[in-house]
PDB file of N, CA and C in Angstrom:
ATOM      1  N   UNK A   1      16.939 121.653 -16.685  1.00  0.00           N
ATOM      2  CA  UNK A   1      15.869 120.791 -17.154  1.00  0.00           C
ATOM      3  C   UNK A   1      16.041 120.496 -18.646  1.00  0.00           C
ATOM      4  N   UNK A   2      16.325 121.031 -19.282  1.00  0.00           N
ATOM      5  CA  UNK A   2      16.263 121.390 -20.646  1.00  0.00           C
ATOM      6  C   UNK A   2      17.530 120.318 -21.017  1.00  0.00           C
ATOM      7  N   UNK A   3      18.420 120.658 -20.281  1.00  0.00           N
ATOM      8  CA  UNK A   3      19.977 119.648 -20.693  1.00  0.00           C
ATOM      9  C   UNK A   3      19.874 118.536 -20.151  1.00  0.00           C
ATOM     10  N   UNK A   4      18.789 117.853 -19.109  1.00  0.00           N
ATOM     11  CA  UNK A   4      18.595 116.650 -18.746  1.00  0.00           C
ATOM     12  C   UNK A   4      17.702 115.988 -20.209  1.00  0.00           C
ATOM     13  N   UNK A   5      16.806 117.062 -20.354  1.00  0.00           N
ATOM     14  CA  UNK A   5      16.071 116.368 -21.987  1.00  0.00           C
ATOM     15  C   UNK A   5      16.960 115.778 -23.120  1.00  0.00           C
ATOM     16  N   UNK A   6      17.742 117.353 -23.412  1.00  0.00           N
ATOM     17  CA  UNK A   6      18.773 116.489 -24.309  1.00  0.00           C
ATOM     18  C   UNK A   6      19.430 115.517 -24.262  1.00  0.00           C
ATOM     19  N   UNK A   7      20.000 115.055 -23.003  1.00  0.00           N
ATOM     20  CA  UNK A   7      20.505 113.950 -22.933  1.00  0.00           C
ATOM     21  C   UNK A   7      19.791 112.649 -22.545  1.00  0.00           C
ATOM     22  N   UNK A   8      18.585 112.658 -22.839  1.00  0.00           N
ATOM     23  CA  UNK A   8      17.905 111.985 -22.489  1.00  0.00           C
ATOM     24  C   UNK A   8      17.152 111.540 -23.931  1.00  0.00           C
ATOM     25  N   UNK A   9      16.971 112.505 -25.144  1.00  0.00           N
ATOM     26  CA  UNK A   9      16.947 112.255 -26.137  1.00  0.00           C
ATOM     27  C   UNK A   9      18.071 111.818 -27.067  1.00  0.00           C
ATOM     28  N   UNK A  10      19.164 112.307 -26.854  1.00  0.00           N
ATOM     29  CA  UNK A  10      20.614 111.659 -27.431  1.00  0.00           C
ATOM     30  C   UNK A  10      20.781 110.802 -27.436  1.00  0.00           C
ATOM     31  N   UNK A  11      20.746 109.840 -25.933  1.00  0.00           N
ATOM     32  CA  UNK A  11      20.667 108.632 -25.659  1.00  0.00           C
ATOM     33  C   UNK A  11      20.014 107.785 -25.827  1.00  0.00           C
ATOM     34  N   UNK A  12      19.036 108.308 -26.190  1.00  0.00           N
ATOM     35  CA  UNK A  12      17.474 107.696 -27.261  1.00  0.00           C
ATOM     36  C   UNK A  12      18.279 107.404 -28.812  1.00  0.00           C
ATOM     37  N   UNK A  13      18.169 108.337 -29.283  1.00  0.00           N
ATOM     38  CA  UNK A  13      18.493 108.458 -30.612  1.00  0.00           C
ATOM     39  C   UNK A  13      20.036 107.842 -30.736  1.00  0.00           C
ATOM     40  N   UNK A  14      21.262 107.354 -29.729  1.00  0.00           N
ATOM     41  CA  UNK A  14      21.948 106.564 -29.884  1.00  0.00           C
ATOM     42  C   UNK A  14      21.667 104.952 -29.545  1.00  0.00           C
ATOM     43  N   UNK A  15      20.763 104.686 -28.591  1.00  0.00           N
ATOM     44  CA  UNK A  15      20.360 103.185 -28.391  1.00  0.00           C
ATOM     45  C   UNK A  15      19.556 102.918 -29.845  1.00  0.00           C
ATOM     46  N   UNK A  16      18.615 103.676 -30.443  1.00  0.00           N
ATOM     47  CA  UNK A  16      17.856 103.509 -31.776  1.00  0.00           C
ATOM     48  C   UNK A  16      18.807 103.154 -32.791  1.00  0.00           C
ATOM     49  N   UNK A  17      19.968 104.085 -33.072  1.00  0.00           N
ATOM     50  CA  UNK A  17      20.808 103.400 -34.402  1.00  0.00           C
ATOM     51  C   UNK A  17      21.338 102.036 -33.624  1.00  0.00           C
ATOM     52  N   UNK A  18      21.745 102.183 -32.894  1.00  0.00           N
ATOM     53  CA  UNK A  18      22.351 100.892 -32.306  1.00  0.00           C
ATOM     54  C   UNK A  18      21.407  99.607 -32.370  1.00  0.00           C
ATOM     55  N   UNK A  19      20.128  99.629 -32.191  1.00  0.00           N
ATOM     56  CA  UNK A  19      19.334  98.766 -32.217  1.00  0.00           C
ATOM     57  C   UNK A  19      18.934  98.120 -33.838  1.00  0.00           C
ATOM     58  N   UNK A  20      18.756  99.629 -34.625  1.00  0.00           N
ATOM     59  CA  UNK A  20      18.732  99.204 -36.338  1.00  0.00           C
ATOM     60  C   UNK A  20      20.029  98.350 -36.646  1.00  0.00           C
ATOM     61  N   UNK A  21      21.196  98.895 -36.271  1.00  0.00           N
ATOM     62  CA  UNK A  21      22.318  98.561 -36.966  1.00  0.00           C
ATOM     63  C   UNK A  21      22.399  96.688 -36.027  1.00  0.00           C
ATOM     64  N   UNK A  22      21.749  96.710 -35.299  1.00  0.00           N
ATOM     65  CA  UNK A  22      21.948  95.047 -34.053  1.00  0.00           C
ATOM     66  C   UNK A  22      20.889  94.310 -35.407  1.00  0.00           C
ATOM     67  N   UNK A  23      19.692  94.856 -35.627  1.00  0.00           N
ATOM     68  CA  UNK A  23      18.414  93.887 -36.177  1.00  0.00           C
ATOM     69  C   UNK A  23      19.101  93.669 -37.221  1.00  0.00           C
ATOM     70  N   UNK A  24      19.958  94.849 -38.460  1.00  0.00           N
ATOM     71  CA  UNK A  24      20.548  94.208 -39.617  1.00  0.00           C
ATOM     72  C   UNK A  24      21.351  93.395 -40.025  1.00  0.00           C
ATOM     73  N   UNK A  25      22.410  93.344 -38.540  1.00  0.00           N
ATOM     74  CA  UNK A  25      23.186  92.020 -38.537  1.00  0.00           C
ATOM     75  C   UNK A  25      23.020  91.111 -38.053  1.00  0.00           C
ATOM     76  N   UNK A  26      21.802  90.632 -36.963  1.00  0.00           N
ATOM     77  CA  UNK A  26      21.380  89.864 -36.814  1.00  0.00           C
ATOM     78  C   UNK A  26      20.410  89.051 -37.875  1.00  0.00           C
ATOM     79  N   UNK A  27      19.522  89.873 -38.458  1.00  0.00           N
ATOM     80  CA  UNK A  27      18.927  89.059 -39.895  1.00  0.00           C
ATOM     81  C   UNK A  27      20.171  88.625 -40.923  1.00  0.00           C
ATOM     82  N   UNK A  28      21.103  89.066 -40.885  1.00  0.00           N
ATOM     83  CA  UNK A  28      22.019  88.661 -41.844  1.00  0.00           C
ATOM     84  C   UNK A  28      22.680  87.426 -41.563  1.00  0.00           C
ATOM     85  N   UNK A  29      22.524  87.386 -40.077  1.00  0.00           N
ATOM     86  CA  UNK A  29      23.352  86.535 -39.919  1.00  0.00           C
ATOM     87  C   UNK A  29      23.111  84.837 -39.725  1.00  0.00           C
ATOM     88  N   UNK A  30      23.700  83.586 -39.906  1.00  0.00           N
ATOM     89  CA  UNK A  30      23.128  82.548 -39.867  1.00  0.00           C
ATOM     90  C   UNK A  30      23.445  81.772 -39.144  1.00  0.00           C
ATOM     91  N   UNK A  31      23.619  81.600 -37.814  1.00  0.00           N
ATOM     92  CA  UNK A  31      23.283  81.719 -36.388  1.00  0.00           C
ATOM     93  C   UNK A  31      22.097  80.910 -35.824  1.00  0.00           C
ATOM     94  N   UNK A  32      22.042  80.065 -35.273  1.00  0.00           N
ATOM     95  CA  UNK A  32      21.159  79.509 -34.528  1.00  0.00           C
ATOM     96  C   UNK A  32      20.378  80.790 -33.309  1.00  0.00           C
ATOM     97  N   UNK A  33      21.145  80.996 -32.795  1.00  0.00           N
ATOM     98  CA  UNK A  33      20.727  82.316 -31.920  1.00  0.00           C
ATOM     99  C   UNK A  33      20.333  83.710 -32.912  1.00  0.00           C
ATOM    100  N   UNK A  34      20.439  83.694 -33.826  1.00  0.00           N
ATOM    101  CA  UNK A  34      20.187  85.058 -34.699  1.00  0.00           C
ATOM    102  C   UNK A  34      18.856  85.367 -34.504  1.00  0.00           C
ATOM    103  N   UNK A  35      18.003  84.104 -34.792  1.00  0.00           N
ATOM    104  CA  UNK A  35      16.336  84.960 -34.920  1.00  0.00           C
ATOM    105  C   UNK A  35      16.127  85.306 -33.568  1.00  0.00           C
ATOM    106  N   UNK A  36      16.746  84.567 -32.301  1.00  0.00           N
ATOM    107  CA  UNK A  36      16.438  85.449 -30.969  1.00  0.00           C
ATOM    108  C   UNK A  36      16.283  86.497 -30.836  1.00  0.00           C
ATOM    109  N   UNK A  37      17.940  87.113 -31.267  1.00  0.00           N
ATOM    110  CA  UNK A  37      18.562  88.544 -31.191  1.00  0.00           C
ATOM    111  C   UNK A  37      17.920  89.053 -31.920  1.00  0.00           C
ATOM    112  N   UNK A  38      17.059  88.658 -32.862  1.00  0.00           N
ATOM    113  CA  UNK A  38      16.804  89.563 -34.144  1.00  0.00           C
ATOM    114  C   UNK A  38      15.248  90.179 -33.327  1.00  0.00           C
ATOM    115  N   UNK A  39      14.567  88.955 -32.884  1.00  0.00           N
ATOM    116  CA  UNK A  39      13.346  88.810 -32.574  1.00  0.00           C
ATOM    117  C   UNK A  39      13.872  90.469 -30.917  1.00  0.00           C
ATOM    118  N   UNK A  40      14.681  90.306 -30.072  1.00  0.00           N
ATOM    119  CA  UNK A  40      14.981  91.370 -28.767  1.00  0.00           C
ATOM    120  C   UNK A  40      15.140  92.568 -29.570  1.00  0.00           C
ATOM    121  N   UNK A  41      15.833  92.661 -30.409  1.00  0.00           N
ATOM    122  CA  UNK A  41      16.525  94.046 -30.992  1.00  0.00           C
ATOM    123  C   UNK A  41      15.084  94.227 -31.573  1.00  0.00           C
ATOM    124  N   UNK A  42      14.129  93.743 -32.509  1.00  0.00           N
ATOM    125  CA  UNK A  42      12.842  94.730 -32.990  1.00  0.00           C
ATOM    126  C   UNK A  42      12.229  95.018 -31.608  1.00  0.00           C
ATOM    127  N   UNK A  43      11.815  94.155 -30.663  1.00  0.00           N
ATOM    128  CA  UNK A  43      11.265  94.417 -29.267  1.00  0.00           C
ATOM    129  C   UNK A  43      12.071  95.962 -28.723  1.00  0.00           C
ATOM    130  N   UNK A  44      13.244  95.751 -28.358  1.00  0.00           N
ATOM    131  CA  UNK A  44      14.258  96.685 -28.576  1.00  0.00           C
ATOM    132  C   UNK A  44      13.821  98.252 -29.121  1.00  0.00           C
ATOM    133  N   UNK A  45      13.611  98.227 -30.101  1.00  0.00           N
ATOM    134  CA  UNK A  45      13.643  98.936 -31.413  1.00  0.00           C
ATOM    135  C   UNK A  45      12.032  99.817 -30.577  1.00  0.00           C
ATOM    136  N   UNK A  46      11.004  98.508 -30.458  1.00  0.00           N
ATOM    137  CA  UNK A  46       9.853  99.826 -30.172  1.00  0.00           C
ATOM    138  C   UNK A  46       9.903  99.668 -28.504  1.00  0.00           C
ATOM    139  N   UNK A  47      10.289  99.480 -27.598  1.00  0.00           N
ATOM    140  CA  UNK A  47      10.265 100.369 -26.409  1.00  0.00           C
ATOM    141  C   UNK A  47      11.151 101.269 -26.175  1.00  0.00           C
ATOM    142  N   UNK A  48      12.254 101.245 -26.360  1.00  0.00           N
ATOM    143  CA  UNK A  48      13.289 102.213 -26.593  1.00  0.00           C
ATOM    144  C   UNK A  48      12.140 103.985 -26.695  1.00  0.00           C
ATOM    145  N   UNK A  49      12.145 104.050 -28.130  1.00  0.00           N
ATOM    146  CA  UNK A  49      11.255 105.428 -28.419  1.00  0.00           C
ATOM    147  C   UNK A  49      10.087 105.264 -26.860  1.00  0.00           C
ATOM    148  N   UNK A  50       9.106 104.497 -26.577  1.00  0.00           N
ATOM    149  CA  UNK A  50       8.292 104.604 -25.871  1.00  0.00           C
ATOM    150  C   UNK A  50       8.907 104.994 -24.404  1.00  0.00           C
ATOM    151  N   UNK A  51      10.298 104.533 -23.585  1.00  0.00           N
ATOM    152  CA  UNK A  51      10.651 105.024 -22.936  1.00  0.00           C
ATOM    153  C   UNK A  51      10.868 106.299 -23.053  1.00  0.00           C
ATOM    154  N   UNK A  52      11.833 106.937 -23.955  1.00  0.00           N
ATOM    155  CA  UNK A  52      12.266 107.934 -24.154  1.00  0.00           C
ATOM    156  C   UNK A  52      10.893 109.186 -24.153  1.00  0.00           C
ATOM    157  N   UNK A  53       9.813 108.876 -24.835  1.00  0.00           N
ATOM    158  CA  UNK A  53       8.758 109.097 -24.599  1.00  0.00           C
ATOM    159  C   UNK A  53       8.411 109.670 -23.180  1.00  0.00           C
ATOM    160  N   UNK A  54       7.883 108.707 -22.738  1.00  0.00           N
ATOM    161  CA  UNK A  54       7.642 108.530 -21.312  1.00  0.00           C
ATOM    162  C   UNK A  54       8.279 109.503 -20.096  1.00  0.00           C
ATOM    163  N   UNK A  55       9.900 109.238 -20.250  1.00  0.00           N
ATOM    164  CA  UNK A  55      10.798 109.821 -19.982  1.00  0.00           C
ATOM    165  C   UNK A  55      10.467 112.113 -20.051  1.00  0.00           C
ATOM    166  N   UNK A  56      10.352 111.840 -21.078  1.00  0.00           N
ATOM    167  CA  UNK A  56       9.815 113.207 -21.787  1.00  0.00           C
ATOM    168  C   UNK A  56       8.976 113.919 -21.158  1.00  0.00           C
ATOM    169  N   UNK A  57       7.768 113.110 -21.100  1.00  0.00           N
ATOM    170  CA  UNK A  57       6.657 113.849 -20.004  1.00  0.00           C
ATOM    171  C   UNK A  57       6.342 113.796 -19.124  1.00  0.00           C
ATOM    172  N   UNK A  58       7.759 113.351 -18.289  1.00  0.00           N
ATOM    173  CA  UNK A  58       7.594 113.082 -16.774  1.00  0.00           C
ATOM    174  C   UNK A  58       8.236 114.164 -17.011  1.00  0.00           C
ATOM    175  N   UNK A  59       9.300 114.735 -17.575  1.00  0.00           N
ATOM    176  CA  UNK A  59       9.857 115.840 -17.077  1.00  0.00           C
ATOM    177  C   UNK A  59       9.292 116.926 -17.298  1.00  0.00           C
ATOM    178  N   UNK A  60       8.158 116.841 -18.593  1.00  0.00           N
ATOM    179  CA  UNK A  60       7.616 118.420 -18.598  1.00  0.00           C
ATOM    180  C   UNK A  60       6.264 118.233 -17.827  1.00  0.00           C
ATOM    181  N   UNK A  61       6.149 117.352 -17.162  1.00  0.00           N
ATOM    182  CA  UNK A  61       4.837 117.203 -16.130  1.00  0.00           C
ATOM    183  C   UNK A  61       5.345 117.820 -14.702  1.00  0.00           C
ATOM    184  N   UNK A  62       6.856 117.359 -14.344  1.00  0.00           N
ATOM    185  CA  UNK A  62       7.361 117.898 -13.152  1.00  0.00           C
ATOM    186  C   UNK A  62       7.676 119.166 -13.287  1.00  0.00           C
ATOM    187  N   UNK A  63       8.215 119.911 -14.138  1.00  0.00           N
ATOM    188  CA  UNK A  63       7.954 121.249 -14.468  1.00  0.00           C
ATOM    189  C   UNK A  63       6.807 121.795 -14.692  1.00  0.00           C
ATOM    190  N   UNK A  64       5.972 121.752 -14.965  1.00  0.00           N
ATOM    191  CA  UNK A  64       4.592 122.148 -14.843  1.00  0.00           C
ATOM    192  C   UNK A  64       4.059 121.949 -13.264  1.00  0.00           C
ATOM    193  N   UNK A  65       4.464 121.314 -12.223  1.00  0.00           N
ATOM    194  CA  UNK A  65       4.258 121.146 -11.568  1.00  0.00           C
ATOM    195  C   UNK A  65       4.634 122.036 -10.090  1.00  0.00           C
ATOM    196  N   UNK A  66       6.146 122.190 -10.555  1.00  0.00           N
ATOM    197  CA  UNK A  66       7.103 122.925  -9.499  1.00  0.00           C
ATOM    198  C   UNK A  66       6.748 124.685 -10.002  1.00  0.00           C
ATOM    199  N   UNK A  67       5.923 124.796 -11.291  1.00  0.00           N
ATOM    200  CA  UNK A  67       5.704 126.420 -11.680  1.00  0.00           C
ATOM    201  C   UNK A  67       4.547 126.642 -10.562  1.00  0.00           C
ATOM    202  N   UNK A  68       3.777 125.605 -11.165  1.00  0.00           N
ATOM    203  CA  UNK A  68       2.057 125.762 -10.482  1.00  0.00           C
ATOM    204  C   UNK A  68       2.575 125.775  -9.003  1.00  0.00           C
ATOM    205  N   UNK A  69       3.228 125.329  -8.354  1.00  0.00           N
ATOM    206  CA  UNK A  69       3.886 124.973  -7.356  1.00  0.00           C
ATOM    207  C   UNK A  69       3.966 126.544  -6.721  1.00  0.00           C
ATOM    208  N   UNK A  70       4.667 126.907  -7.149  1.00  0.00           N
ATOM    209  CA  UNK A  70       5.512 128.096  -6.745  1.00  0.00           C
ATOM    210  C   UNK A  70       4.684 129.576  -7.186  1.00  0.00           C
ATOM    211  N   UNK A  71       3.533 129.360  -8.189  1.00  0.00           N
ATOM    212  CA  UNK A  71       2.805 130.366  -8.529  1.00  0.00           C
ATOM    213  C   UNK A  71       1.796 130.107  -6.714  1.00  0.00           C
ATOM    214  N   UNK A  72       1.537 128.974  -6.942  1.00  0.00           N
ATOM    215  CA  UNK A  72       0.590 128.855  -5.833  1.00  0.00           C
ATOM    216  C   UNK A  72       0.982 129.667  -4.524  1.00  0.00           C
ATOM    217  N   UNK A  73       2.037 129.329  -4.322  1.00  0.00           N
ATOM    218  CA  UNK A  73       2.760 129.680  -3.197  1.00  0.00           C
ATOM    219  C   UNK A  73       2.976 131.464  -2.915  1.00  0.00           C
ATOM    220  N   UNK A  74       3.304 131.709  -3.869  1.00  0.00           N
ATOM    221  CA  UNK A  74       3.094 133.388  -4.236  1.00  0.00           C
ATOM    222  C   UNK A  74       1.804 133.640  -3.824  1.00  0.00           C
ATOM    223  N   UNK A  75       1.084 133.452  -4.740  1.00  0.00           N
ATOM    224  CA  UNK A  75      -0.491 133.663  -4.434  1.00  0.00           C
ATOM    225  C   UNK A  75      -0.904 133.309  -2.937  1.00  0.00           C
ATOM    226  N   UNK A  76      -0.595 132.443  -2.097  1.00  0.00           N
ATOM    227  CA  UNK A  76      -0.843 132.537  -0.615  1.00  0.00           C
ATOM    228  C   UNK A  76      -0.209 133.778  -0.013  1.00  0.00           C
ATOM    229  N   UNK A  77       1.199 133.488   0.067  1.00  0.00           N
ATOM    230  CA  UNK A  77       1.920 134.762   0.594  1.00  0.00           C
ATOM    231  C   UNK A  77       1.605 135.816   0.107  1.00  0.00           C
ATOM    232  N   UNK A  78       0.856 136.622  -0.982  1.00  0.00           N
ATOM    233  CA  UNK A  78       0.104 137.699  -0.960  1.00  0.00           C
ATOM    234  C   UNK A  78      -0.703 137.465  -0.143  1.00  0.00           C
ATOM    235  N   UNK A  79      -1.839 136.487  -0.513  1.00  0.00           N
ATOM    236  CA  UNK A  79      -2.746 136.362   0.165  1.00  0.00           C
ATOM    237  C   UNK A  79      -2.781 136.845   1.943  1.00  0.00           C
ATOM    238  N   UNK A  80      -1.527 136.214   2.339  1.00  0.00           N
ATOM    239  CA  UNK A  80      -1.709 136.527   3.622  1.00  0.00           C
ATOM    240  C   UNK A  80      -1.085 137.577   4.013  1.00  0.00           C
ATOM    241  N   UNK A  81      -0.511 138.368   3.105  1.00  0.00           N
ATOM    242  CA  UNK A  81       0.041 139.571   3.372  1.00  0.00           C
ATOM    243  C   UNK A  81      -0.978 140.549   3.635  1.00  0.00           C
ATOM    244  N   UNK A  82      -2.182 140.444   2.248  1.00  0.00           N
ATOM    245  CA  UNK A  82      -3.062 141.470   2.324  1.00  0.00           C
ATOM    246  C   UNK A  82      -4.471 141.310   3.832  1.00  0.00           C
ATOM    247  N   UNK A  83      -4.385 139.897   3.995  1.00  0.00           N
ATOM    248  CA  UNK A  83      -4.991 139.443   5.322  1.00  0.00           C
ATOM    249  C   UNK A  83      -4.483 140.130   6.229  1.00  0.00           C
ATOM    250  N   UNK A  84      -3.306 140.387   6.370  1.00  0.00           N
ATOM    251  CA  UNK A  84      -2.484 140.645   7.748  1.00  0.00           C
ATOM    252  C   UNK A  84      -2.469 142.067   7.711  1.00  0.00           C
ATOM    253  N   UNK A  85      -2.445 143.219   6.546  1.00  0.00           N
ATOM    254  CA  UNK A  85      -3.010 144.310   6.582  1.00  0.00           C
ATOM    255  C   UNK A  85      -4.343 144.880   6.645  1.00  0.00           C
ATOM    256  N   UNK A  86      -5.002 144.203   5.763  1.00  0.00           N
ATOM    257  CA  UNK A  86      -6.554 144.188   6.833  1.00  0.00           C
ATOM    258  C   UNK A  86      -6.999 144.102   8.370  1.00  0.00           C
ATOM    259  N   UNK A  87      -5.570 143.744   8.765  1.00  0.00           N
ATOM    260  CA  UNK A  87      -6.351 143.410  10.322  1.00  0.00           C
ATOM    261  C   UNK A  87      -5.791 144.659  11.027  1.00  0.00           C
ATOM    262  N   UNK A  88      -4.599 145.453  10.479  1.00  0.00           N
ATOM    263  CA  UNK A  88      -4.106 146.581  11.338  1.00  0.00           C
ATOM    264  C   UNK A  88      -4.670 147.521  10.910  1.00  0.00           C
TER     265      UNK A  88
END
């Protein structure tokens, strides 16, 4: 879980320079198409983090999920352990 994050933040934090380093040469540049690119790469620029985001707490939501999961599950199988000695 932990090494799916990292790479899931790496790849964040490499599309982000990539996106700064796209907006600076696109404003530089004088291009009929430039303010497009310039205008996608800031768009770019803030969903990027918001995925990565997103991304983030789906995974520590599904881990929180598969614990509670599996605590639960314990807690029955006692449960019915101590049921099933009560009855003998």
């Amino acid at each position: 879980m932990k090494k799916a994050k990292r790479i899931l933040a790496l790849s964040g934090v490499i599309l982000l320079v990539a996106m700064y380093v796209a907006t600076l040469v696109f404003a530089l540049l004088d291009s009929p198409n430039s303010f497009v690119l310039f205008k996608a790469s800031i768009y770019c620029t803030i969903v990027i983090p918001v995925i990565v985001y997103s991304g983030t707490l789906i995974f520590n939501n599904a881990a929180r999920k598969k614990e509670w999961k599996i605590e639960t599950d314990d807690a029955k199988d006692a449960q019915d352990d101590n049921s099933k000695n009560d009855e003998n």
